[in-house]
C-alpha atoms as a PDB file:
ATOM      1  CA  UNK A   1       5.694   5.171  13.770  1.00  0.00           C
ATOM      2  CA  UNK A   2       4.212   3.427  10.512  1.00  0.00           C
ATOM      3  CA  UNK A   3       1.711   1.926  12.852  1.00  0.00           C
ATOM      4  CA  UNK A   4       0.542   5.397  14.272  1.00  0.00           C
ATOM      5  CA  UNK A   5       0.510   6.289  10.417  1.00  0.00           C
ATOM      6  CA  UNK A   6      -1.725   3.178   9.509  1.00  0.00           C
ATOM      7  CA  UNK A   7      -4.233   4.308  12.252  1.00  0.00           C
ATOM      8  CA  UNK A   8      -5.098   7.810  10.768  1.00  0.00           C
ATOM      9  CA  UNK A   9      -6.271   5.510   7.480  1.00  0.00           C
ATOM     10  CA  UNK A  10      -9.359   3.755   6.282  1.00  0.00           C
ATOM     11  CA  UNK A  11      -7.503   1.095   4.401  1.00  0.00           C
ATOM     12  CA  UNK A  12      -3.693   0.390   3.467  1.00  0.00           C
ATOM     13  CA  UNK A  13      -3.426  -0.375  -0.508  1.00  0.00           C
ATOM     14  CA  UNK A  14      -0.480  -2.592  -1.794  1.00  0.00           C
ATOM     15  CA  UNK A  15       0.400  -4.858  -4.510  1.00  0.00           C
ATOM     16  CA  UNK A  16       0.663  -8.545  -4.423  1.00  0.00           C
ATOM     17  CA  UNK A  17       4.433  -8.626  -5.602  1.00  0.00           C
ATOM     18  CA  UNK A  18       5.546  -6.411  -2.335  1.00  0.00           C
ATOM     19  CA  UNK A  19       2.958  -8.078   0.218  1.00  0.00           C
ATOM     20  CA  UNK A  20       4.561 -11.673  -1.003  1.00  0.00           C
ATOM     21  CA  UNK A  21       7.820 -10.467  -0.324  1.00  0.00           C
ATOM     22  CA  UNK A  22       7.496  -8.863   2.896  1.00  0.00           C
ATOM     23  CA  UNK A  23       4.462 -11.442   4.192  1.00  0.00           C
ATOM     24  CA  UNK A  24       3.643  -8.167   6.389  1.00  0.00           C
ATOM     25  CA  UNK A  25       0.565  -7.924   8.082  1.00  0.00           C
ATOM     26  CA  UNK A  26      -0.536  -4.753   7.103  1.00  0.00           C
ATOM     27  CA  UNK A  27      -2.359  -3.758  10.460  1.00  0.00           C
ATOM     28  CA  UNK A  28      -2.192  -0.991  13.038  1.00  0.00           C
ATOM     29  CA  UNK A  29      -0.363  -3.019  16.416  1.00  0.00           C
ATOM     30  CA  UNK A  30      -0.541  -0.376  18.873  1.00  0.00           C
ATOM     31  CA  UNK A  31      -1.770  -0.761  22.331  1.00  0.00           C
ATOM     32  CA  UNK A  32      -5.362   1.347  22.445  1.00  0.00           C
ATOM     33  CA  UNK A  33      -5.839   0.334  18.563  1.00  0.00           C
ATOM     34  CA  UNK A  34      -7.917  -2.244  16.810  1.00  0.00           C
ATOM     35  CA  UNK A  35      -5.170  -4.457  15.682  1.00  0.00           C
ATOM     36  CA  UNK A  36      -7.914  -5.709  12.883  1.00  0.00           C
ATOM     37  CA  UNK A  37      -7.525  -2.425  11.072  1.00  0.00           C
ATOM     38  CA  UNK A  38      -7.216  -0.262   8.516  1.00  0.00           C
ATOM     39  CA  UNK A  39      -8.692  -2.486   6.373  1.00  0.00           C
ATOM     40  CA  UNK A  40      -6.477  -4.168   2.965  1.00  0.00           C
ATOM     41  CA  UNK A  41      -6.763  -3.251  -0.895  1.00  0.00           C
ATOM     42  CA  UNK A  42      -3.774  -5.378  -2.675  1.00  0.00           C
ATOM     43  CA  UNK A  43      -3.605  -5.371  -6.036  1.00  0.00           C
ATOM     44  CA  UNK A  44      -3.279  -8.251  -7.787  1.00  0.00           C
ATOM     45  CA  UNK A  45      -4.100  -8.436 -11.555  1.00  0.00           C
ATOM     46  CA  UNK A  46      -2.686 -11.710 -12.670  1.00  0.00           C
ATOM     47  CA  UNK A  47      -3.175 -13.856  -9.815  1.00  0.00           C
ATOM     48  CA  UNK A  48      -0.177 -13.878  -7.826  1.00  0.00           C
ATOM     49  CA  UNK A  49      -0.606 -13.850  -4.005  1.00  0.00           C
ATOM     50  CA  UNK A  50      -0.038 -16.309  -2.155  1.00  0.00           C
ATOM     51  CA  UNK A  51      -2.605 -17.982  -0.155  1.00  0.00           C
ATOM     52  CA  UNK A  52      -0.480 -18.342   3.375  1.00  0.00           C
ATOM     53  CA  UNK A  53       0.496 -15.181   4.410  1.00  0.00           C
ATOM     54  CA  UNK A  54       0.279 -13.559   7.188  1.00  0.00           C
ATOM     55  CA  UNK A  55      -2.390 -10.926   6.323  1.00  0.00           C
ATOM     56  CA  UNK A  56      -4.850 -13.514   6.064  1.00  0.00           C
ATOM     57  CA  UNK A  57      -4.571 -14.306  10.206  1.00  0.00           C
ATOM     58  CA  UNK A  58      -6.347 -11.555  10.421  1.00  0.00           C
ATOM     59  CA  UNK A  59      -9.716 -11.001  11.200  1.00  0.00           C
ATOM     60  CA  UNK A  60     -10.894  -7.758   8.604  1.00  0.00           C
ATOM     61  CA  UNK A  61     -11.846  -6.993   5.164  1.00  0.00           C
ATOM     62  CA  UNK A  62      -9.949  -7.348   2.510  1.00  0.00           C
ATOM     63  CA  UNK A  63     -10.517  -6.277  -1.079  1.00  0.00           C
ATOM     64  CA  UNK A  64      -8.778  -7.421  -4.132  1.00  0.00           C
ATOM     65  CA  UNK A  65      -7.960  -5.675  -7.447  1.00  0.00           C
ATOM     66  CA  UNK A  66      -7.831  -8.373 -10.135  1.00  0.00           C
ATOM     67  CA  UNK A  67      -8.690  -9.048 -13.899  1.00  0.00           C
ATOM     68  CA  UNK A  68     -10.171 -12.221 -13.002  1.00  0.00           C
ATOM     69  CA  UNK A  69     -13.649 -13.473 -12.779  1.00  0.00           C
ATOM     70  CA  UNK A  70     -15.428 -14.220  -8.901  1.00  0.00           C
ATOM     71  CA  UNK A  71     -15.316 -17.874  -9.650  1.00  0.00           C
ATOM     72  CA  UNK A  72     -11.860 -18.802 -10.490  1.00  0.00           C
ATOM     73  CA  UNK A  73     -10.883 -16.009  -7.454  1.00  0.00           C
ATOM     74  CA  UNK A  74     -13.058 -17.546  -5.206  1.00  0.00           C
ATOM     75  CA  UNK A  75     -11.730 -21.124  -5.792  1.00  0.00           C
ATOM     76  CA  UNK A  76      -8.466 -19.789  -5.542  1.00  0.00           C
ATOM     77  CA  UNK A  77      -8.649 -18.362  -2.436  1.00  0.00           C
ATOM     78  CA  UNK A  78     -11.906 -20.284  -0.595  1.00  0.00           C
ATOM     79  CA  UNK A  79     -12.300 -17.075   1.946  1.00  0.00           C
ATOM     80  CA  UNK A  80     -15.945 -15.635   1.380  1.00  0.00           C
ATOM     81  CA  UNK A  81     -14.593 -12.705   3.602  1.00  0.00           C
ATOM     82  CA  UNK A  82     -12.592 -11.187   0.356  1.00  0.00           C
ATOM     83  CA  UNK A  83     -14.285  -9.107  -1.919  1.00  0.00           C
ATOM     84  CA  UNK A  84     -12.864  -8.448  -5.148  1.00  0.00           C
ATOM     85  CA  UNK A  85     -12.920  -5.096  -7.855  1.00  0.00           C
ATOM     86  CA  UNK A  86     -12.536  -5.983 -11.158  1.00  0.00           C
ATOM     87  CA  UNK A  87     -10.316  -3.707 -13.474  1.00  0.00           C
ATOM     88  CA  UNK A  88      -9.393  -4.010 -17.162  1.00  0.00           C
ATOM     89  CA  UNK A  89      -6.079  -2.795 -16.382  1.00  0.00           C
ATOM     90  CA  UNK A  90      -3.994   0.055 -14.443  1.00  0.00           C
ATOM     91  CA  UNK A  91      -2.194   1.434 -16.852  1.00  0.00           C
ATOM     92  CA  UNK A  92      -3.100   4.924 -17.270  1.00  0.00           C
ATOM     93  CA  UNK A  93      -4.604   7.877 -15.419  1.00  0.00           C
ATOM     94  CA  UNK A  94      -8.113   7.301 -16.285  1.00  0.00           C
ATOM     95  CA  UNK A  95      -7.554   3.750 -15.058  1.00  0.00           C
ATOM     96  CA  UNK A  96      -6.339   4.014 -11.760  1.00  0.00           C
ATOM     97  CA  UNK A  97      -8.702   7.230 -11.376  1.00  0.00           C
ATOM     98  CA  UNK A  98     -11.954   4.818 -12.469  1.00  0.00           C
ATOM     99  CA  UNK A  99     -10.405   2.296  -9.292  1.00  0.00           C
ATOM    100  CA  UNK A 100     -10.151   4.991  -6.787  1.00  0.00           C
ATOM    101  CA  UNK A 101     -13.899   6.081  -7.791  1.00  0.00           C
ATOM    102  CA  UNK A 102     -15.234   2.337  -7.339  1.00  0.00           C
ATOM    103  CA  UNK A 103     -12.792   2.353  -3.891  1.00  0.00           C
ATOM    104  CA  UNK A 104     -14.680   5.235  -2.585  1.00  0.00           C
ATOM    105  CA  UNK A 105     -18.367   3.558  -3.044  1.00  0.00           C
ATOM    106  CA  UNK A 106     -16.780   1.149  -0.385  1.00  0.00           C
ATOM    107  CA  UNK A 107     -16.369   4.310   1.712  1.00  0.00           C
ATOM    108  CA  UNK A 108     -12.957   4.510   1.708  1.00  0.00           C
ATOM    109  CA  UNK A 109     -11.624   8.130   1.690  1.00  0.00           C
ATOM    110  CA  UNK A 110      -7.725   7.950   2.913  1.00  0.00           C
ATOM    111  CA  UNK A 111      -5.856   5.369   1.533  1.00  0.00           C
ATOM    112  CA  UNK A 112      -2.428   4.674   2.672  1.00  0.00           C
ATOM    113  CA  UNK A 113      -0.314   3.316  -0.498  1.00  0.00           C
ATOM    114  CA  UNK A 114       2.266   0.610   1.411  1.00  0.00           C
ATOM    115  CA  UNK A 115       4.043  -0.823  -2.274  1.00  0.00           C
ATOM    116  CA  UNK A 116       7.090  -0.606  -4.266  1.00  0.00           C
ATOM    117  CA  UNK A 117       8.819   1.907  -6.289  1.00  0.00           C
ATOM    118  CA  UNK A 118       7.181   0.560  -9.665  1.00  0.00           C
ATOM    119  CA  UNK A 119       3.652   1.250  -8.294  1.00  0.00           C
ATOM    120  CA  UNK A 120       4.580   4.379  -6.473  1.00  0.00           C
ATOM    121  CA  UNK A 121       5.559   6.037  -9.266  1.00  0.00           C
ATOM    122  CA  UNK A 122       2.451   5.521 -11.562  1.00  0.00           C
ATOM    123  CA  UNK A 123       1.071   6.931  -9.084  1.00  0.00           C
ATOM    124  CA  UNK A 124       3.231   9.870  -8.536  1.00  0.00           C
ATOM    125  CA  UNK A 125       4.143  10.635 -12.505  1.00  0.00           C
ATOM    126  CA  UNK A 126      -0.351  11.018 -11.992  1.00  0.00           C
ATOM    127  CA  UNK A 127      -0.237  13.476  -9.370  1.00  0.00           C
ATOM    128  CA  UNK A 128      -2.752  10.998  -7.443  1.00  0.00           C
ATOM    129  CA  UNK A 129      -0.963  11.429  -4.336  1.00  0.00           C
ATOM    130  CA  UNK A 130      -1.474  14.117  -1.412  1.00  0.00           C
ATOM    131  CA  UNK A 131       0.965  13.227   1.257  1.00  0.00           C
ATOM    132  CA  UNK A 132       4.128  11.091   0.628  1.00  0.00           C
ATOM    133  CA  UNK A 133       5.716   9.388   3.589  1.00  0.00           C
ATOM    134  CA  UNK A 134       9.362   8.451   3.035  1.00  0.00           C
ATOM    135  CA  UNK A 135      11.538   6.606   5.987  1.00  0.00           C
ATOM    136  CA  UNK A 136      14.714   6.560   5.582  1.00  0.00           C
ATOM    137  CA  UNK A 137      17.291   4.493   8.023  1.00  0.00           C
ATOM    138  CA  UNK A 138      19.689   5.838   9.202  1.00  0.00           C
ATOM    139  CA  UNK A 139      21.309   2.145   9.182  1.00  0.00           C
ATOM    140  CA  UNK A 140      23.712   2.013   5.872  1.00  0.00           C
ATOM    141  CA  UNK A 141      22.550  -0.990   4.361  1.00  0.00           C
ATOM    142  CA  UNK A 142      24.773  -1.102   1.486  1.00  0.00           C
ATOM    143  CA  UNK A 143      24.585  -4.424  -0.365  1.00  0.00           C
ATOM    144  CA  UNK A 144      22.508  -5.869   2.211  1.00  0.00           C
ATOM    145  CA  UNK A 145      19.754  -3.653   1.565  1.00  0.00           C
ATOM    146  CA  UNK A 146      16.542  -4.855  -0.324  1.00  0.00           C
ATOM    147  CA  UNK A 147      16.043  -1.801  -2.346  1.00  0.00           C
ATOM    148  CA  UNK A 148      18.508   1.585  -1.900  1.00  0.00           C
ATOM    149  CA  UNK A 149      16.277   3.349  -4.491  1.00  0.00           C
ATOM    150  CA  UNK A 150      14.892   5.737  -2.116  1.00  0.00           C
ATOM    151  CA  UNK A 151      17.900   7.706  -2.267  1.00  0.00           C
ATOM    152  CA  UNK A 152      17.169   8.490  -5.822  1.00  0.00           C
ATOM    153  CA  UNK A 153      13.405   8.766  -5.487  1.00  0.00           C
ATOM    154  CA  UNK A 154      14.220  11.312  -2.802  1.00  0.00           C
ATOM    155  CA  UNK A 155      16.207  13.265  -5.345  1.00  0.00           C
ATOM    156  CA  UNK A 156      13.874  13.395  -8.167  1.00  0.00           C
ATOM    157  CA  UNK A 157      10.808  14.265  -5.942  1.00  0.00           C
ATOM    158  CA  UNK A 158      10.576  18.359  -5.481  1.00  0.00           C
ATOM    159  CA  UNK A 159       9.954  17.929  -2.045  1.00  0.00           C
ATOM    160  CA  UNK A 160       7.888  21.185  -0.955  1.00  0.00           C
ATOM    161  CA  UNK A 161       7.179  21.657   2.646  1.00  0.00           C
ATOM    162  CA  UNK A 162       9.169  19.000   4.042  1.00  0.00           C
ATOM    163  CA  UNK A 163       8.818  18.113   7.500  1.00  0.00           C
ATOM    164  CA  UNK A 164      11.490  15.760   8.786  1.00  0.00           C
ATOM    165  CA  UNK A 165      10.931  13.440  11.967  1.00  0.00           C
ATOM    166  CA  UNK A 166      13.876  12.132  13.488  1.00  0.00           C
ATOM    167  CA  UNK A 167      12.893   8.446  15.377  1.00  0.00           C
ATOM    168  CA  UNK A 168      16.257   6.766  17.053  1.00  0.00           C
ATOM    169  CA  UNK A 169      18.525   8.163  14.478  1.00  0.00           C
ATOM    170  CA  UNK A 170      15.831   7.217  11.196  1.00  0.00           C
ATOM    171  CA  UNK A 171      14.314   9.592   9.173  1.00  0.00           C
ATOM    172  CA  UNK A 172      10.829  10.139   7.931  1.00  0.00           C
ATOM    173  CA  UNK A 173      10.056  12.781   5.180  1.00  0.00           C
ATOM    174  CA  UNK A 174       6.281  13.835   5.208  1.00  0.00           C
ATOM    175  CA  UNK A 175       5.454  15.931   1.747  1.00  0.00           C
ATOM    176  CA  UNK A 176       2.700  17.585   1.059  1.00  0.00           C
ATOM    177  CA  UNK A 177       2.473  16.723  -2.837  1.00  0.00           C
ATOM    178  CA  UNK A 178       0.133  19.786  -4.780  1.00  0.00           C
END
């Protein structure tokens, strides 16, 4: 389902801490899709992504959010394919408002955010989000679980037209945030 998701989007954002734990690829791998796509915005500010992941078998553009300068960057990572956007910081409204404006000069007008709780909700305590996809397993994972957060992000969201999709016993919320 998160594939069908990732094809209804110009790019998939996430940061460099979640993309170096998953090593996800980040692309749309249905049959009848271009399994180079949505293109890849990761945000990385101090440098941390690792250079052999996955995401970088794949042919496609990818843009990265830093605080660094083109040089050191592109020593770093030797790809001329990556472009980068350089921020100050994204710590407030205004900053993460000022990215989005320099994202859409690179035409990109739905964004799918693919990160973790910390990033998330900066950008939900902004109201910068429109529709908020939330799966939920319907596997108890207990200990064994990565993160068992959503839960409690569930509960302090005011979820407001609420669709639920049930896939082989899962769940996935679809809010429309106002």
């Amino acid at each position: 389902r998160v594939h069908l998701i990732r094809s209804q989007y110009d790019a998939v954002m996430s940061t460099s801490k979640s993309i170096n734990l998953d090593n996800s690829r980040l692309n749309c791998r249905l049959d009848g899709f271009n399994h180079q796509k949505p293109d890849l915005i990761i945000v990385d500010l101090n440098m941390k992504l690792r250079k052999n992941l996955n995401l970088f078998k794949i042919d496609r553009k990818i843009l990265i959010i830093t605080k660094y300068s083109p040089y050191k960057l592109r020593k770093f990572y030797g790809n001329e394919k990556i472009k980068f956007i350089f921020v100050k910081s994204l710590e407030t409204k205004n900053d993460f408002i000022n990215l989005f404006k320099k994202l859409k000069r690179f035409n990109y007008q739905r964004i799918l955010v693919e990160s973790g709780l910390t990033f998330l909700n900066n950008l939900i305590k902004d109201k910068l989000i429109k529709n908020l996809y939330i799966f939920q397993s319907s596997n108890k994972l207990k200990k064994k679980g990565k993160n068992n957060a959503s839960i409690n992000l569930l509960k302090k969201i005011k979820l407001r037209n609420k669709v639920k999709v049930f896939l082989d016993g899962d769940k996935l919320y679809k809010v429309r945030i106002k």
